[in-house]
Protein backbone atom coordinates (compact mmCIF):
# COMPACT_ATOMS: atom_id res chain seq x y z
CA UNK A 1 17.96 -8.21 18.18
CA UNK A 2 18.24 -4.51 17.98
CA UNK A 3 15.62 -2.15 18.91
CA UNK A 4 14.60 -1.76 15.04
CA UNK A 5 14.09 -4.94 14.19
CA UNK A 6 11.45 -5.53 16.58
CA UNK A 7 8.14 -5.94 15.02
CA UNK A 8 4.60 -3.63 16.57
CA UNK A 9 3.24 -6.76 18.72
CA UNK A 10 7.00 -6.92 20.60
CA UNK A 11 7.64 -3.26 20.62
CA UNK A 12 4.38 -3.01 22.26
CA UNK A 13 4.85 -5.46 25.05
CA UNK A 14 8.24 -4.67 25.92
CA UNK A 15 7.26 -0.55 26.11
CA UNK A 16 4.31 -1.31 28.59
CA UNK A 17 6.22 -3.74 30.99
CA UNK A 18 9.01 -0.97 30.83
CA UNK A 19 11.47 -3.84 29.81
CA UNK A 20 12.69 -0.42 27.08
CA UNK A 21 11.19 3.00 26.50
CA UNK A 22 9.81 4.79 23.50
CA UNK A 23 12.49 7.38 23.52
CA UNK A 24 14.98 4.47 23.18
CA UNK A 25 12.95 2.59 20.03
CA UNK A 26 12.82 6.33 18.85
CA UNK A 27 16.11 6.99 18.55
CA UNK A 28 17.15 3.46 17.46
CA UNK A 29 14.99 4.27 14.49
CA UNK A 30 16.05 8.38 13.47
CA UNK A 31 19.67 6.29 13.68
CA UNK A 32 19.08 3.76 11.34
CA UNK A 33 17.19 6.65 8.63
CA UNK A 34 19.86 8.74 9.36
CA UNK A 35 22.60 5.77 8.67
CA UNK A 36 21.15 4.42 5.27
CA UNK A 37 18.14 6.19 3.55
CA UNK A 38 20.56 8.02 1.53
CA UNK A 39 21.23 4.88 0.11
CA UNK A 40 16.99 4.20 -0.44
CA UNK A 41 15.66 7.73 -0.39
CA UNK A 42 12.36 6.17 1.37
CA UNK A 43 11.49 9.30 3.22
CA UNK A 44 10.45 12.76 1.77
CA UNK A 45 10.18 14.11 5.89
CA UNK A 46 11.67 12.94 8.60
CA UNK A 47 10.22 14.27 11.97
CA UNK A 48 13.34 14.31 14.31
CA UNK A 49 12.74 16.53 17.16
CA UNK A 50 8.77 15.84 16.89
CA UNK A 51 9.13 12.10 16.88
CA UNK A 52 11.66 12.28 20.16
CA UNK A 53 9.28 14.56 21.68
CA UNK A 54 6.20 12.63 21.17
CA UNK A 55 8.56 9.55 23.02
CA UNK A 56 9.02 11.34 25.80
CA UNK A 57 5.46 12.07 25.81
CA UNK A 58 4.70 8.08 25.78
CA UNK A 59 7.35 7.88 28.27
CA UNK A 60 5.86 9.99 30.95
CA UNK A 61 2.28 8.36 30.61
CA UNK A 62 3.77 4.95 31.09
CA UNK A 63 5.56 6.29 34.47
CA UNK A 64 2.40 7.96 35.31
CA UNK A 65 0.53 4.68 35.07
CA UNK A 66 -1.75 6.18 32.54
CA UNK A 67 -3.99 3.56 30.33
CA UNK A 68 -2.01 3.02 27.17
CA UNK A 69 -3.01 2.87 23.48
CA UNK A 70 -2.45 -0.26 21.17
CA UNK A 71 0.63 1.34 19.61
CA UNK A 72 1.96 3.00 22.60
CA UNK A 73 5.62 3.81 21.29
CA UNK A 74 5.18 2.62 18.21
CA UNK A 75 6.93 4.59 15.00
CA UNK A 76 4.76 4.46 12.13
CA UNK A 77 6.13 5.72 8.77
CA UNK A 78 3.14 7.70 6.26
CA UNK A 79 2.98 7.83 3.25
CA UNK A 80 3.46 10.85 1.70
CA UNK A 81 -0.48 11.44 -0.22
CA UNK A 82 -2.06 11.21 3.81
CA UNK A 83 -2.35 14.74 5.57
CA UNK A 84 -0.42 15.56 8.47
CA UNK A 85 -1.74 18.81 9.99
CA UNK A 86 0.96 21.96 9.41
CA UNK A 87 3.54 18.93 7.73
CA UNK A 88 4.30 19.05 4.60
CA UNK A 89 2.22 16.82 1.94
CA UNK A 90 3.62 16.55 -1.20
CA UNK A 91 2.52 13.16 -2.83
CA UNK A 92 5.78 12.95 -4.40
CA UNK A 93 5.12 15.77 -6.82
CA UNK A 94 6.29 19.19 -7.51
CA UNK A 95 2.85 20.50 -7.68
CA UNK A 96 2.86 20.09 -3.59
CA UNK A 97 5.99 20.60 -3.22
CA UNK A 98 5.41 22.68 -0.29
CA UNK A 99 1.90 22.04 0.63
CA UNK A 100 1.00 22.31 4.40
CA UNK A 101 -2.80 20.70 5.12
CA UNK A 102 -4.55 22.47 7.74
CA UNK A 103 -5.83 19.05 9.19
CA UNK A 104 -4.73 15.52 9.52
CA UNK A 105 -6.51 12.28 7.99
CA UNK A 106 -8.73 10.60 9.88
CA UNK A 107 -5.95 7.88 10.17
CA UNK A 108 -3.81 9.84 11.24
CA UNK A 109 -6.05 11.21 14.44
CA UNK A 110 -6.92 7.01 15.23
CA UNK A 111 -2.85 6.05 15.50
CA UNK A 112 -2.36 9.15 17.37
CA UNK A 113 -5.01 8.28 19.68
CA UNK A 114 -3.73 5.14 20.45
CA UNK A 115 -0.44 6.55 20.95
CA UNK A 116 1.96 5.86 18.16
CA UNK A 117 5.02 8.49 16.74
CA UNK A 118 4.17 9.21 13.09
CA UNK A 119 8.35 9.39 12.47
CA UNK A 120 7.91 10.63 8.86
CA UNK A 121 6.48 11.11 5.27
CA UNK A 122 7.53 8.21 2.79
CA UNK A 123 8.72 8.48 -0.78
CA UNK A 124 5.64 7.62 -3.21
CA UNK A 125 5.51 7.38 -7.00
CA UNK A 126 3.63 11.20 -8.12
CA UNK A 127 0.41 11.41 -6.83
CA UNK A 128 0.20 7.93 -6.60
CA UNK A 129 0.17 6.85 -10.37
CA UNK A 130 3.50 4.48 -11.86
CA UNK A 131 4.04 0.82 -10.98
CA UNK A 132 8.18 1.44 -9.51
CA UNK A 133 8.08 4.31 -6.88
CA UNK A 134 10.30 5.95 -9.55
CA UNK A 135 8.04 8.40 -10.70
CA UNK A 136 8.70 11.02 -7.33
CA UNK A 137 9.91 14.31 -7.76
CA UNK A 138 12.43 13.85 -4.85
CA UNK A 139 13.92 10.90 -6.92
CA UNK A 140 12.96 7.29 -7.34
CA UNK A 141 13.03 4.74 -4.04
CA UNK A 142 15.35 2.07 -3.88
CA UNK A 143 14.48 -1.65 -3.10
CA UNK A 144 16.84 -2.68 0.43
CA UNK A 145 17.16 -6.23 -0.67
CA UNK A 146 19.13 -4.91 -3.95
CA UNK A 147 19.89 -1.09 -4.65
CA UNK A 148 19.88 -1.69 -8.83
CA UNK A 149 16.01 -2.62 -8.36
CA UNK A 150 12.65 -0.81 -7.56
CA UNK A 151 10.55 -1.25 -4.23
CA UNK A 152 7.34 -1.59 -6.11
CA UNK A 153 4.93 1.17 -6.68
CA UNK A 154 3.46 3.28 -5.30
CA UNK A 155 3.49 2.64 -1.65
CA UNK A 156 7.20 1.57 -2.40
CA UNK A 157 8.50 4.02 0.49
CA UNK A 158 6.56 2.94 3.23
CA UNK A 159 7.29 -0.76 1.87
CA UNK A 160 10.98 0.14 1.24
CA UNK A 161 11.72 1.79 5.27
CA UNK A 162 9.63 -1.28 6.66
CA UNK A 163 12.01 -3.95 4.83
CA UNK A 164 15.05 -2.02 5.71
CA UNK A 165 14.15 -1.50 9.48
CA UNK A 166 14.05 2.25 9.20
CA UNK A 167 9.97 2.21 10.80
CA UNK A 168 8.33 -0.41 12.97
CA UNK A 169 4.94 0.05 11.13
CA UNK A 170 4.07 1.58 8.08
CA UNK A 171 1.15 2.87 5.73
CA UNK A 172 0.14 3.09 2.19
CA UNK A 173 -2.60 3.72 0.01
CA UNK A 174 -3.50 0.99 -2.66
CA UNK A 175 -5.14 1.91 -5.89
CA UNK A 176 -4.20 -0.96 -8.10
CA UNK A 177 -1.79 -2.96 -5.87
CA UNK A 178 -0.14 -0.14 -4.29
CA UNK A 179 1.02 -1.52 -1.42
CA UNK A 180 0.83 -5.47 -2.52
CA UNK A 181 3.32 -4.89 -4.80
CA UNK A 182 5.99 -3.20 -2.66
CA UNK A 183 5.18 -5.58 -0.13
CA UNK A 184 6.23 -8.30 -2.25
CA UNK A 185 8.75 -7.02 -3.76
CA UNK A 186 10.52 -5.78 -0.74
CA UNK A 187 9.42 -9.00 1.23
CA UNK A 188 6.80 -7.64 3.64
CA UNK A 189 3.02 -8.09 4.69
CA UNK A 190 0.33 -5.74 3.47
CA UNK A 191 -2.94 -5.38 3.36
CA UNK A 192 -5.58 -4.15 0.67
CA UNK A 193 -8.89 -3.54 2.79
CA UNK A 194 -12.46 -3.83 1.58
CA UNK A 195 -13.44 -0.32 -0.30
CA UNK A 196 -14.79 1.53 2.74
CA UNK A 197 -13.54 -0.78 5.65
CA UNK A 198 -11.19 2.48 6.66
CA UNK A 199 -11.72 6.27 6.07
CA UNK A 200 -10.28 8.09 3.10
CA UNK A 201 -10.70 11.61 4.73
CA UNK A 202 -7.42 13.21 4.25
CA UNK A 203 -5.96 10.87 1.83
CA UNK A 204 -5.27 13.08 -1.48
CA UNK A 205 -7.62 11.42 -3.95
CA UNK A 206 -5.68 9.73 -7.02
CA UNK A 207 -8.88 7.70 -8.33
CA UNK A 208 -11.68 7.99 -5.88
CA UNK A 209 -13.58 4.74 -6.46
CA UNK A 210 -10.65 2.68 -5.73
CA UNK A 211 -7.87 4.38 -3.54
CA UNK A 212 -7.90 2.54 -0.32
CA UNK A 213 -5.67 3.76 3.06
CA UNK A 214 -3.97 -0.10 3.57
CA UNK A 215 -1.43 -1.19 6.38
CA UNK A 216 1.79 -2.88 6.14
CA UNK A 217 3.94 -5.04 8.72
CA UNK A 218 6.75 -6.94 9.38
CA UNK A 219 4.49 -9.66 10.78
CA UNK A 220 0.56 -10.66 9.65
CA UNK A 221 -0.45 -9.82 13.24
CA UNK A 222 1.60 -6.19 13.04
CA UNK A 223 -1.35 -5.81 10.04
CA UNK A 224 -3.81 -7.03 12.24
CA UNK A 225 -3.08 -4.60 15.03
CA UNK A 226 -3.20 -1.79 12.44
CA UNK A 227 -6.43 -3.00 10.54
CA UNK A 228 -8.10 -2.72 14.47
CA UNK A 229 -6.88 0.37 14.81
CA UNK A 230 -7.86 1.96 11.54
CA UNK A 231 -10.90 0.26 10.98
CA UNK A 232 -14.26 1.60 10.93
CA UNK A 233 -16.76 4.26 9.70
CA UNK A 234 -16.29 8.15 9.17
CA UNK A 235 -18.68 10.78 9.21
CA UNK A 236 -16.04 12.67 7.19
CA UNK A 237 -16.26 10.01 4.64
CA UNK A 238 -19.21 9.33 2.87
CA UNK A 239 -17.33 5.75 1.16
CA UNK A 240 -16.47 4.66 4.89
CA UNK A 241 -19.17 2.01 5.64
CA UNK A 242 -21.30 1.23 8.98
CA UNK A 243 -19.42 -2.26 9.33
CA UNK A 244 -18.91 -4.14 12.67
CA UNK A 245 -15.26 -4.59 13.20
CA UNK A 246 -14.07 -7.71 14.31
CA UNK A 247 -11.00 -8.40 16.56
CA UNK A 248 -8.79 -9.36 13.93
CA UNK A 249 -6.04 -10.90 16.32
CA UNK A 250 -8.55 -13.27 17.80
CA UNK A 251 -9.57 -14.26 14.55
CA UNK A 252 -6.14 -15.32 13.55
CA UNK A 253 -6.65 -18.92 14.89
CA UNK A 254 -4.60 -21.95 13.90
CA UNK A 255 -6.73 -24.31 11.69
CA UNK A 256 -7.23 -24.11 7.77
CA UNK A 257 -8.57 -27.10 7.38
CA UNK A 258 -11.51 -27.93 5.46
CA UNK A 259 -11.11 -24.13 3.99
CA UNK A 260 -11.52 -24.09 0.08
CA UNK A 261 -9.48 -22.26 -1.86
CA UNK A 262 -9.54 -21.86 -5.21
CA UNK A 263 -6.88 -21.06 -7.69
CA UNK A 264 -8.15 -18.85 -10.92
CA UNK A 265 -5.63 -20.63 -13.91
CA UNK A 266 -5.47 -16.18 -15.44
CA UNK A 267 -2.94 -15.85 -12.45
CA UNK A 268 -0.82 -19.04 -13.74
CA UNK A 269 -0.97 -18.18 -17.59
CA UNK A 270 2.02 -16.96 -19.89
CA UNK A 271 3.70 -14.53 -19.23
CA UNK A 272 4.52 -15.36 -15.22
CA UNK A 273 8.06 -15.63 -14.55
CA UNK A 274 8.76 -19.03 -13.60
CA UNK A 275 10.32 -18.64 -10.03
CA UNK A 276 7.34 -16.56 -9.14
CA UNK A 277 4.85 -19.37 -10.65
CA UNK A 278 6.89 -22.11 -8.66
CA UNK A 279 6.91 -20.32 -5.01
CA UNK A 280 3.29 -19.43 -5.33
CA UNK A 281 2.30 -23.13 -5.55
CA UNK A 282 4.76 -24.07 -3.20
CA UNK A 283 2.66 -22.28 -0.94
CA UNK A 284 -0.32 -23.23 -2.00
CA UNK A 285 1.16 -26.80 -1.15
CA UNK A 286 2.11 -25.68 2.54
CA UNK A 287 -2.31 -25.07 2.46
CA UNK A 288 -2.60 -27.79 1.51
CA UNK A 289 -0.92 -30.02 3.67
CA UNK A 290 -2.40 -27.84 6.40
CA UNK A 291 -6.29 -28.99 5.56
CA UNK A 292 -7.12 -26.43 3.01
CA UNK A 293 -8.84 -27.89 0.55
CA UNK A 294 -7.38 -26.65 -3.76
CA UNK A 295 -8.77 -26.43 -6.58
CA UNK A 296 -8.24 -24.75 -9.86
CA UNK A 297 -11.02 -22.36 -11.12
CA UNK A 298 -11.10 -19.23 -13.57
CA UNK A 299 -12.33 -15.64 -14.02
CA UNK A 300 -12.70 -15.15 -17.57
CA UNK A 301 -13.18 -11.45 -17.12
CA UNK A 302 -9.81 -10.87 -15.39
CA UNK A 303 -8.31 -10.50 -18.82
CA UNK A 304 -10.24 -7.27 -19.31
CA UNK A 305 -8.71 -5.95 -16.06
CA UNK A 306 -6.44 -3.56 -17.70
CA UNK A 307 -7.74 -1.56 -20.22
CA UNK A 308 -11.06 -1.66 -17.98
CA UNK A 309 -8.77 0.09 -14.97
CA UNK A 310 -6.58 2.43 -16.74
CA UNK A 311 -9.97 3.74 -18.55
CA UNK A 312 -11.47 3.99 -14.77
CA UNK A 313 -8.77 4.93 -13.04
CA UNK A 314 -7.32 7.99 -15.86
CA UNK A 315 -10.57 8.89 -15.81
CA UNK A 316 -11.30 9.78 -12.47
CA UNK A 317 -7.02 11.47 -11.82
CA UNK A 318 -8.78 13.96 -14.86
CA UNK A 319 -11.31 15.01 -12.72
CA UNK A 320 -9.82 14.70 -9.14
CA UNK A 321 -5.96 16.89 -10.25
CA UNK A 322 -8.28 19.10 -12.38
CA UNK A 323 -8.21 21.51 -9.44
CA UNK A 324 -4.43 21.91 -9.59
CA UNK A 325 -3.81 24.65 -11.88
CA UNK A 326 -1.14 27.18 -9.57
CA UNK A 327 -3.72 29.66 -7.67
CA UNK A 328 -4.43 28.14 -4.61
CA UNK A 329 -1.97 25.07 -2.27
CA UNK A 330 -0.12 24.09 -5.85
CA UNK A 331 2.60 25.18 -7.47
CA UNK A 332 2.30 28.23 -9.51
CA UNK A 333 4.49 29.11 -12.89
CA UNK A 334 6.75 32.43 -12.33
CA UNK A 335 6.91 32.45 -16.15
CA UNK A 336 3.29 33.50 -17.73
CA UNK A 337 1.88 36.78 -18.25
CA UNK A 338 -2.02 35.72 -17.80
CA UNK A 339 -4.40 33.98 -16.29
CA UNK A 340 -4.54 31.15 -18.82
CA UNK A 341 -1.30 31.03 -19.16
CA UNK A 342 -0.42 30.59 -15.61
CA UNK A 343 -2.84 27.32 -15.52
CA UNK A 344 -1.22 25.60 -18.70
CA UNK A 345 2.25 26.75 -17.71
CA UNK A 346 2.02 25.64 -14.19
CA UNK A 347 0.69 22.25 -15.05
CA UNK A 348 3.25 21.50 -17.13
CA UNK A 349 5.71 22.25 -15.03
CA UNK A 350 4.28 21.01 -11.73
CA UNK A 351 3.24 17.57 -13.17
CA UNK A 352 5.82 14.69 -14.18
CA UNK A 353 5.41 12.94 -17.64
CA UNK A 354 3.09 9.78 -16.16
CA UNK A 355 0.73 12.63 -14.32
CA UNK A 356 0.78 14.28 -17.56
CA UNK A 357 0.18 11.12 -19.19
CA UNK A 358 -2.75 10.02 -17.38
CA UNK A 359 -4.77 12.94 -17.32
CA UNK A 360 -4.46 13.34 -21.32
CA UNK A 361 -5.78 9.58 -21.57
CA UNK A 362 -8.38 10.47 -18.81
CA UNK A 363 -9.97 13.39 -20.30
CA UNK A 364 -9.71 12.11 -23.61
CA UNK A 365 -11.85 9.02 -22.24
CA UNK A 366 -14.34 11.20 -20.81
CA UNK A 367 -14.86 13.48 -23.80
CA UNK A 368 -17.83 14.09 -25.77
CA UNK A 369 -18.08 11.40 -28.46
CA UNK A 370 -15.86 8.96 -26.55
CA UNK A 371 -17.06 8.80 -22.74
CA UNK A 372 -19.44 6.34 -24.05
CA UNK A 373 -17.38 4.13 -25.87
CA UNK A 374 -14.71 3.79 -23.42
CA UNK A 375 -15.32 4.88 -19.82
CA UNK A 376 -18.82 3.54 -19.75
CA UNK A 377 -18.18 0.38 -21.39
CA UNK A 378 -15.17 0.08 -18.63
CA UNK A 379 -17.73 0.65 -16.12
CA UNK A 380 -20.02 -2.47 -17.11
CA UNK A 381 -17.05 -4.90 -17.77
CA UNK A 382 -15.88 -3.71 -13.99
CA UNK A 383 -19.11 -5.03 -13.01
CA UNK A 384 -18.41 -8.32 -14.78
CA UNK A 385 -15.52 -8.78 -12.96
CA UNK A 386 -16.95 -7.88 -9.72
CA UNK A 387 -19.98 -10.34 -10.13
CA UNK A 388 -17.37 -13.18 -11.27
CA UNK A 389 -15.19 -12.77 -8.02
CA UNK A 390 -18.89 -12.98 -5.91
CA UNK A 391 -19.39 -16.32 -7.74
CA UNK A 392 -16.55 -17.71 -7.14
CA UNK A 393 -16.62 -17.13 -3.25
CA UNK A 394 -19.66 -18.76 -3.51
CA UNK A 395 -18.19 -21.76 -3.87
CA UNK A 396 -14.34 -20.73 -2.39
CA UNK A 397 -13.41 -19.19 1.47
CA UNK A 398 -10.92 -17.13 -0.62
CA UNK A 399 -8.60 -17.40 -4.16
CA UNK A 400 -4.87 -17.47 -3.99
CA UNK A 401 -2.46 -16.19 -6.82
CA UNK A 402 0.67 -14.28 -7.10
CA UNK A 403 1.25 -10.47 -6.54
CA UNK A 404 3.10 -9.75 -9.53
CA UNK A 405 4.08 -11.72 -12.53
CA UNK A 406 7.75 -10.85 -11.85
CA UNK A 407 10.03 -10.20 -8.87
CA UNK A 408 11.94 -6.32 -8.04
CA UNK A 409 12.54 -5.54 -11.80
CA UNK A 410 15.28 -3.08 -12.09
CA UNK A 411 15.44 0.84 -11.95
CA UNK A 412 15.19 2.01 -15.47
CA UNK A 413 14.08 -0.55 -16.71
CA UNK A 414 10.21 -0.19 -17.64
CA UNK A 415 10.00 3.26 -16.73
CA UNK A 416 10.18 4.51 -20.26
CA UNK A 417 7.90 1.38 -21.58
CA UNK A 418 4.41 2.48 -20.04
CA UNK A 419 2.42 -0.50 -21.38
CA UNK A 420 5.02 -3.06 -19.86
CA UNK A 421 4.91 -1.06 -16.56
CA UNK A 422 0.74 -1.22 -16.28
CA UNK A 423 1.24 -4.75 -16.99
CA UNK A 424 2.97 -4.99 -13.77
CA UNK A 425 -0.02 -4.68 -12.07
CA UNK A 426 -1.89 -7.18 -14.02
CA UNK A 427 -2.98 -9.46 -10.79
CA UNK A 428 -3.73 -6.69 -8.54
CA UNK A 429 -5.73 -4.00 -10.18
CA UNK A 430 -9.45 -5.83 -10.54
CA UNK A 431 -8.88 -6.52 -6.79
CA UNK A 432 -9.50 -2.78 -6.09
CA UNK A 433 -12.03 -2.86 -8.97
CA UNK A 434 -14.42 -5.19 -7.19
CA UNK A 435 -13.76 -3.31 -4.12
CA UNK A 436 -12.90 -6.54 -2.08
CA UNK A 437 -9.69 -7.42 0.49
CA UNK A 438 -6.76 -8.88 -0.56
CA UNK A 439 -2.95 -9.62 1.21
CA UNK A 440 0.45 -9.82 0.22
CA UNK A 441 2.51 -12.30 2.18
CA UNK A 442 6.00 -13.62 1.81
CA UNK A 443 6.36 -16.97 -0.03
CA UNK A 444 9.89 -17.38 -1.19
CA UNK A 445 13.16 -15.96 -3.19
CA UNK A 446 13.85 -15.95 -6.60
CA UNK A 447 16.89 -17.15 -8.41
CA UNK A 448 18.89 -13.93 -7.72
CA UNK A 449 17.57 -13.68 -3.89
CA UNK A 450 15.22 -10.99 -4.63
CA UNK A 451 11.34 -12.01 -2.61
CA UNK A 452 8.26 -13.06 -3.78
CA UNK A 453 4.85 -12.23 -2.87
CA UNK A 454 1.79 -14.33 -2.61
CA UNK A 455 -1.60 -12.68 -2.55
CA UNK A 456 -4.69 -14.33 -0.95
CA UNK A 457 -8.03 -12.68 -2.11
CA UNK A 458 -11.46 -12.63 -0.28
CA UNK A 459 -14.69 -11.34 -0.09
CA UNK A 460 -16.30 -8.20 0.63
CA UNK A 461 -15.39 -7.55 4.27
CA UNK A 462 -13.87 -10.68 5.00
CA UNK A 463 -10.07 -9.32 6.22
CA UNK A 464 -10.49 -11.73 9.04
CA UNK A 465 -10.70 -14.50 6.82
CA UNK A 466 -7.34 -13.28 5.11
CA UNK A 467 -5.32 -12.92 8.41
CA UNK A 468 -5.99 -16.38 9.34
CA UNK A 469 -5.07 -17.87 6.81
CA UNK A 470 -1.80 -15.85 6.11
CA UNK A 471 -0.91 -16.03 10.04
CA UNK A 472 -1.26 -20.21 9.43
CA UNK A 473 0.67 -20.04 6.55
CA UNK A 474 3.44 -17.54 8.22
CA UNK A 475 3.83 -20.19 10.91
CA UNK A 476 4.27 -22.96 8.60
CA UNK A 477 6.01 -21.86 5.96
CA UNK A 478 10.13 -21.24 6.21
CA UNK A 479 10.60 -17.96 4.39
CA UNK A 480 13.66 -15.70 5.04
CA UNK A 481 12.94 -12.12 5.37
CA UNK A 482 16.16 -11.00 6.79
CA UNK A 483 17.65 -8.09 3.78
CA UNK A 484 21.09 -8.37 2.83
CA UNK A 485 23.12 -5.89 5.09
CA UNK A 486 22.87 -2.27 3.61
């Protein structure tokens, strides 16, 4: 197995029994970018000499005897809306085209703490908003298990290096299924923490009541390493919450039985393409004959989901990119003669057609005459669907359903259909609207080899919960997740 291949948990082990070095993992991965992401385009920034230096850093500690950190050695790609003191932070958009934050995210300061090599800035659909990772300024993202189909949006970067071995660990933000999606698309492991479980402070805001800062791995225990690292609360952050965090790779266990699960019968309804329907249940099966205890049940609310988010979520990308208007960090017009003209001029030209797109729906929503009629009625059926996924884990440990209704759709294809593209997102987006975990695991291949995601769903705080129950299945199930050489 080459040195890229390895997942954070071996990477680890074999760096702090000096079996290989940083500098070597390092370089194993700047060869393997260097070798193929012209062919994905999943970084924006690469940091070469940084990442080698930061190595030998590691390195030196280790022949020092110095205590080590969790991820001592470790390569973690970022996505591309998280600052990175004096790097350059675009979130895939024109607007930040050279923007240089003058401090790093809280995240940021926890992986460097425990000593892992942030090795670049990923590719990310604009400022965070499209369902395909196509939506970037620097050109859409390519999916490594086939080149004529998307990653997934909008983490699809992060998800995109991970699957093709160009990073050991990676991270995303999810807003709607940001990083489940591109995890199951590109056949990986992420996870959508609790709203609050892990600081926002640095992440560039997209929709403020639902953006979460979410891991992915190669492995479920490479996303338990990273929740414990990640996890906790901010003074910077006045969403982070006071939560005791639990040692997520003790909770991992080995027993599901007697765990109920429930099924909601929305995720299983038309419109689910069939191979996706029949892995999902396989895997529910593999539960099953495990301990875990099925059942169907439904949500009635979850058809609401979208027109409740894309009210919510427009809404609050008005307000948050209002401050973008070309004096200040963002991109300013060379082409206007005035003051007003320089803020209408620059906008257009600094935002892509979905930005553009979403902030005309979101302001329209929150004008005078209409904020009542649409974003507070959104606001009261979110709270429907919040209450109806608290009464169902009443009675359920967690729900299972698919990610997506379809695998890796292809590049061009829904991009210019906006409706079909939010639709994408269908079982994902009340997730972040209830503000509760959820995790993307690997559960099988379609009909044209492409992978399929299954997403387990639990309650408010309750990531430990997920991990055990994906690490169970992970050992049980017989999933490929080796990509197609590229």
């Amino acid at each position: 197995m080459k040195l890229y291949e390895h997942a954070i948990s071996e990477t680890v082990e074999k760096i702090k029994t000096k079996e290989i070095k940083s500098c070597e993992v390092v370089q194993s991965i700047l060869e393997r970018i260097d070798n193929i992401d012209k062919k994905l385009n999943a970084f924006i920034t690469v940091f070469h000499d940084e990442s080698v230096d930061r190595a030998k850093y590691i390195d030196q500690k280790i022949k020092n005897g110095k205590p080590l950190g969790a991820l001592a050695g470790v390569p973690i790609a970022i996505k591309d809306n998280i600052c990175l003191k004096n790097k350059r932070t675009t979130c895939g958009s024109k607007m930040l085209e050279n923007y240089c934050p003058p401090y790093s995210a809280t995240v940021i300061n926890k992986l460097l703490s425990e000593d892992a090599i942030i090795i670049g800035k990923t590719n990310m659909d604009e400022f965070s908003q499209g369902s395909s990772a196509e939506t970037s300024y620097f050109g859409a993202t390519r999916n490594p298990w086939n080149l004529d189909r998307v990653p997934g949006g909008t983490s699809g970067g992060s998800a995109a290096a991970l699957a093709a071995n160009e990073t050991i660990g990676s991270i995303g933000s999810d807003t709607g299924g940001s990083v489940r999606q591109p995890a199951s698309f590109c056949g990986v492991v992420a996870l959508k923490p609790t709203y609050g479980r892990i600081s926002r402070y640095g992440l560039i805001a997209y929709a403020s009541s639902l953006d979460t800062i979410a891991p992915f791995g190669k492995t479920v225990k490479d996303c338990a390493i990273l929740m414990q690292v990640l996890s906790g609360k901010d003074t910077k952050d006045s969403t982070s919450v006071d939560e005791n965090v639990p040692e997520y790779e003790k909770l991992m266990g080995n027993s599901i039985k007697q765990m109920r699960i429930g099924l909601p019968s929305e995720y299983f309804s038309d419109g689910i393409c069939p191979d996706v329907k029949e892995a999902v249940l396989k895997g529910v099966k593999v539960l099953e004959s495990l301990g875990a205890v099925i059942e169907e049940t439904s949500l009635p609310s979850l058809k609401y989901g979208i027109p409740a988010y894309y009210l919510t979520a427009t809404s609050e990308v008005s307000s948050n990119l209002a401050r973008y208007m070309g004096i200040h960090h963002s991109h300013r017009s060379k082409k206007t003669k005035d003051l007003i003209e320089s803020f209408k001029t620059s906008r257009a030209e600094g935002f892509g057609p979905e930005v553009r797109r979403r902030i005309i729906l979101g302001t329209y929503a929150l004008s005078r005459g209409y904020y009542d009629q649409y974003y507070l009625k959104a606001q009261k059926v979110r709270t429907l669907i919040m209450n109806e996924y608290l009464n169902a884990f009443k009675k359920y440990d967690v729900l299972i359903g698919p990610v997506s209704p379809f695998p890796a759709f292809k590049l061009g294809e829904k991009i210019n259909d906006p409706l079909q593209m939010y639709l994408s997102d269908i079982y994902t987006i009340t997730i972040n609207m209830a503000g509760i975990p959820a995790i993307s695991i690997p559960c099988g291949l379609s009909s044209q080899g492409l992978p399929i995601g299954m997403q387990i769903i639990g309650k408010h705080f309750d990531e430990g919960k997920l991990l055990k129950i994906a690490s169970v299945y992970e050992k049980n199930c017989n999933v490929s997740n080796i990509i197609p050489n590229i």
